[in-house]
Protein backbone atom coordinates (compact mmCIF):
# COMPACT_ATOMS: atom_id res chain seq x y z
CA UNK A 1 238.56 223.60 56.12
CA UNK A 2 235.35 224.40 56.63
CA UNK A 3 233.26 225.13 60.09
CA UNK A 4 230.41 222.52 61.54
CA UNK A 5 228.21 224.12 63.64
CA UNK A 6 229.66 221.97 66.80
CA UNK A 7 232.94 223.89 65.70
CA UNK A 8 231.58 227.37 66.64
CA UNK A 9 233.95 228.76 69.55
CA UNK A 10 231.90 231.63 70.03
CA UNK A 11 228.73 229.71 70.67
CA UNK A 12 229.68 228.71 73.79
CA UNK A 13 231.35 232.12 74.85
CA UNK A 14 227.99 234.04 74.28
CA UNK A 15 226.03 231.27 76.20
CA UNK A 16 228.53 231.45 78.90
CA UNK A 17 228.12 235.38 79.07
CA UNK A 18 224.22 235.01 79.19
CA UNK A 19 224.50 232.60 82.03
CA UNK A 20 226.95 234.59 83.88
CA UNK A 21 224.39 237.85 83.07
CA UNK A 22 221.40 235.44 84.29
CA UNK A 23 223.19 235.00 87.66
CA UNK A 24 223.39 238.55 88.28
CA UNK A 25 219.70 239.33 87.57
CA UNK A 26 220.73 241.25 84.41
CA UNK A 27 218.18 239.83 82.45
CA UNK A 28 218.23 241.87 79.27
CA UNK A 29 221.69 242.11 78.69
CA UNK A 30 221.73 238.19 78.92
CA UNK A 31 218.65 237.80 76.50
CA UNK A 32 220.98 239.92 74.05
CA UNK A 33 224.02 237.10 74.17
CA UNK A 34 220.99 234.49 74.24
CA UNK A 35 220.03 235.54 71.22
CA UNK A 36 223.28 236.30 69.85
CA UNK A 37 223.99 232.71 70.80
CA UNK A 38 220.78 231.08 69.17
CA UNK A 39 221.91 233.47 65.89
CA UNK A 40 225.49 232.02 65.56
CA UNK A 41 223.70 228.30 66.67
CA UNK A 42 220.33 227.57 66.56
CA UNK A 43 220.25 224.54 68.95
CA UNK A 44 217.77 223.43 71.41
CA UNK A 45 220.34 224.60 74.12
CA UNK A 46 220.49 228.22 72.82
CA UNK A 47 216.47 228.44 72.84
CA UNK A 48 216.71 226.96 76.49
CA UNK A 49 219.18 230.32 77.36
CA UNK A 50 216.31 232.81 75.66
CA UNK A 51 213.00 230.90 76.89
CA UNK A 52 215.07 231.74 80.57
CA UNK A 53 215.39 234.86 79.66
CA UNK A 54 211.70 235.33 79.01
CA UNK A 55 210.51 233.32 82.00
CA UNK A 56 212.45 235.35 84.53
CA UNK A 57 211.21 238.97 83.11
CA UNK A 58 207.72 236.86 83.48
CA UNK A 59 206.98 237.33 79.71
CA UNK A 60 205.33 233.97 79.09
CA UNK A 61 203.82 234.44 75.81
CA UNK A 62 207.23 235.61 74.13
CA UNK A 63 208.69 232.27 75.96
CA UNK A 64 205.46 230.23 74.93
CA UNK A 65 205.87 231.22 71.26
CA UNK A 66 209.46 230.45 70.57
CA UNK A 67 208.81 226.94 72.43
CA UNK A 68 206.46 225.68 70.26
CA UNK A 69 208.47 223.33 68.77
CA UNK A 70 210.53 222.59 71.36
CA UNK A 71 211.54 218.93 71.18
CA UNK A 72 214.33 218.32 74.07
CA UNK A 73 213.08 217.33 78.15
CA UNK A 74 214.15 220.69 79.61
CA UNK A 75 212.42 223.17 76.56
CA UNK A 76 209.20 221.22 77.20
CA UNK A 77 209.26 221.61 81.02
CA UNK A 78 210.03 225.02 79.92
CA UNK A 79 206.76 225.73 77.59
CA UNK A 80 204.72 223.85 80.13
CA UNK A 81 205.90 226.76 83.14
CA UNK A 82 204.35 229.37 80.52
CA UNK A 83 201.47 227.70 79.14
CA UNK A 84 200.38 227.35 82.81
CA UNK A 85 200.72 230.94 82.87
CA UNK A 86 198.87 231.43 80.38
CA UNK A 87 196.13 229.49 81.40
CA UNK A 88 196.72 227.22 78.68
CA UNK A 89 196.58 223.88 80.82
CA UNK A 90 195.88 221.62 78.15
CA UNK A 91 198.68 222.36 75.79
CA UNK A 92 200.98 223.01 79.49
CA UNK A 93 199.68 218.92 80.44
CA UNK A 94 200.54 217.76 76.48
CA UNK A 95 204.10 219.47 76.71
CA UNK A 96 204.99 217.84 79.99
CA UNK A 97 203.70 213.91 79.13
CA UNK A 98 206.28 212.23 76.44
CA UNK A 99 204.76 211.56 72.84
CA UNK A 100 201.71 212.06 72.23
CA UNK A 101 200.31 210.14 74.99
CA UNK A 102 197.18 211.53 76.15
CA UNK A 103 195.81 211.10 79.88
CA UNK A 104 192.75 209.47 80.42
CA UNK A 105 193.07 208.39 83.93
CA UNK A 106 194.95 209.40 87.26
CA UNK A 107 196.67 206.33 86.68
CA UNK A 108 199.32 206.59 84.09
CA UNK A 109 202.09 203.63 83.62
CA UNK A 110 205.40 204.02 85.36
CA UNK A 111 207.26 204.00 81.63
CA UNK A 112 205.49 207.45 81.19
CA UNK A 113 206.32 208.81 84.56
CA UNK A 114 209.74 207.73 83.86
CA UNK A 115 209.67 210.41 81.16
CA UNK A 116 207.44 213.21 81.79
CA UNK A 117 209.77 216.82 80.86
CA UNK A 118 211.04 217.47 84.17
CA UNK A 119 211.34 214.32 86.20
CA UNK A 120 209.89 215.39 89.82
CA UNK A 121 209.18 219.03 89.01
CA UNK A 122 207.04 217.73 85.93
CA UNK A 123 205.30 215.61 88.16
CA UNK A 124 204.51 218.83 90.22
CA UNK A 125 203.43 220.93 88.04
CA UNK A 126 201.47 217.62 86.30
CA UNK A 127 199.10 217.77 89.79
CA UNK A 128 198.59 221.86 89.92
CA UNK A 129 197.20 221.60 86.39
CA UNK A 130 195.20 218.79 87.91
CA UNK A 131 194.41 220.98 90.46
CA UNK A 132 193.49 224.04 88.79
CA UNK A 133 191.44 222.08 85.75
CA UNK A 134 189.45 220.80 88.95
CA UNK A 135 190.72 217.09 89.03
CA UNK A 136 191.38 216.17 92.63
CA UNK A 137 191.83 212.51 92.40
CA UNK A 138 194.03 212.94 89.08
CA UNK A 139 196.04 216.16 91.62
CA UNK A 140 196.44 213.36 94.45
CA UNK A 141 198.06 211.17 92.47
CA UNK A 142 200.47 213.32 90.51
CA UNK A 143 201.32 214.32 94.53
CA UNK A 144 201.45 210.98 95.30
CA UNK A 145 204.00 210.04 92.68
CA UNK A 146 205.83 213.06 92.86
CA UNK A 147 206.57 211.68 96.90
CA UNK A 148 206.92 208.24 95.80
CA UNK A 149 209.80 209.48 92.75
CA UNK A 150 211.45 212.14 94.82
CA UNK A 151 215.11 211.16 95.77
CA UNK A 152 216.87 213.17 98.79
């Protein structure tokens, strides 16, 4: 009988470890079973576990270039955090809006707030690229939303 990827018991077991390794601020030994991980399955999951990785040893551009065809909600919130850091506000806004809608207003439709990568924190970090590509009124309203979405 042969193996599907979803079949992989070991998968899991080296994600698990990375997490467990994240938690305790170990981050290169959990980049090792990230990778390991993304080796045995490369699924949109594993590349969350490395981009993670990256992020919290603040090496955006190693995050930013294994993200660039990142396709899932949480892997584009993901390249957005390090295209910000990279100054790259542009391709950071792109990642975070759904399709290939492109702002052209401060006033975007509630069926593309409903899915910007991120939910709330999108939203967020929608208005400090706003902010820092010097468009108050578009900042104000990503705020605005963000308070108006935002569920205690």
């Amino acid at each position: 009988m042969q193996q599907t990827q979803t079949q992989k018991p070991y998968d899991s077991y080296f994600s698990n470890l990375c997490v467990n390794y994240l938690t305790t601020y170990q981050y290169d030994t959990a980049l090792f079973f990230a990778e390991r991980a993304y080796y045995e399955l490369p699924t949109e999951e594993n590349l969350q576990l490395i981009s993670e990785c990256y992020i919290r040893q603040n090496k955006y551009s190693q995050s930013y270039l294994i993200l660039q065809n990142a396709r899932s909600e949480t892997n584009r919130y993901l390249l957005a955090l390090s295209c910000i850091e990279l100054n790259k506000y542009i391709e950071a806004e792109t990642a975070l809006l759904p399709g290939q809608y492109v702002p052209t207003s401060s006033n975007l439709p509630d069926s593309i707030i409903e899915n910007i990568a991120g939910g709330v924190a999108g939203l967020v970090l929608l208005g400090k690229i706003a902010e820092l590509t010097h468009r108050k009124p578009c900042a104000i309203f990503y705020y605005q939303k963000c308070l108006e979405v935002s569920v205690c």
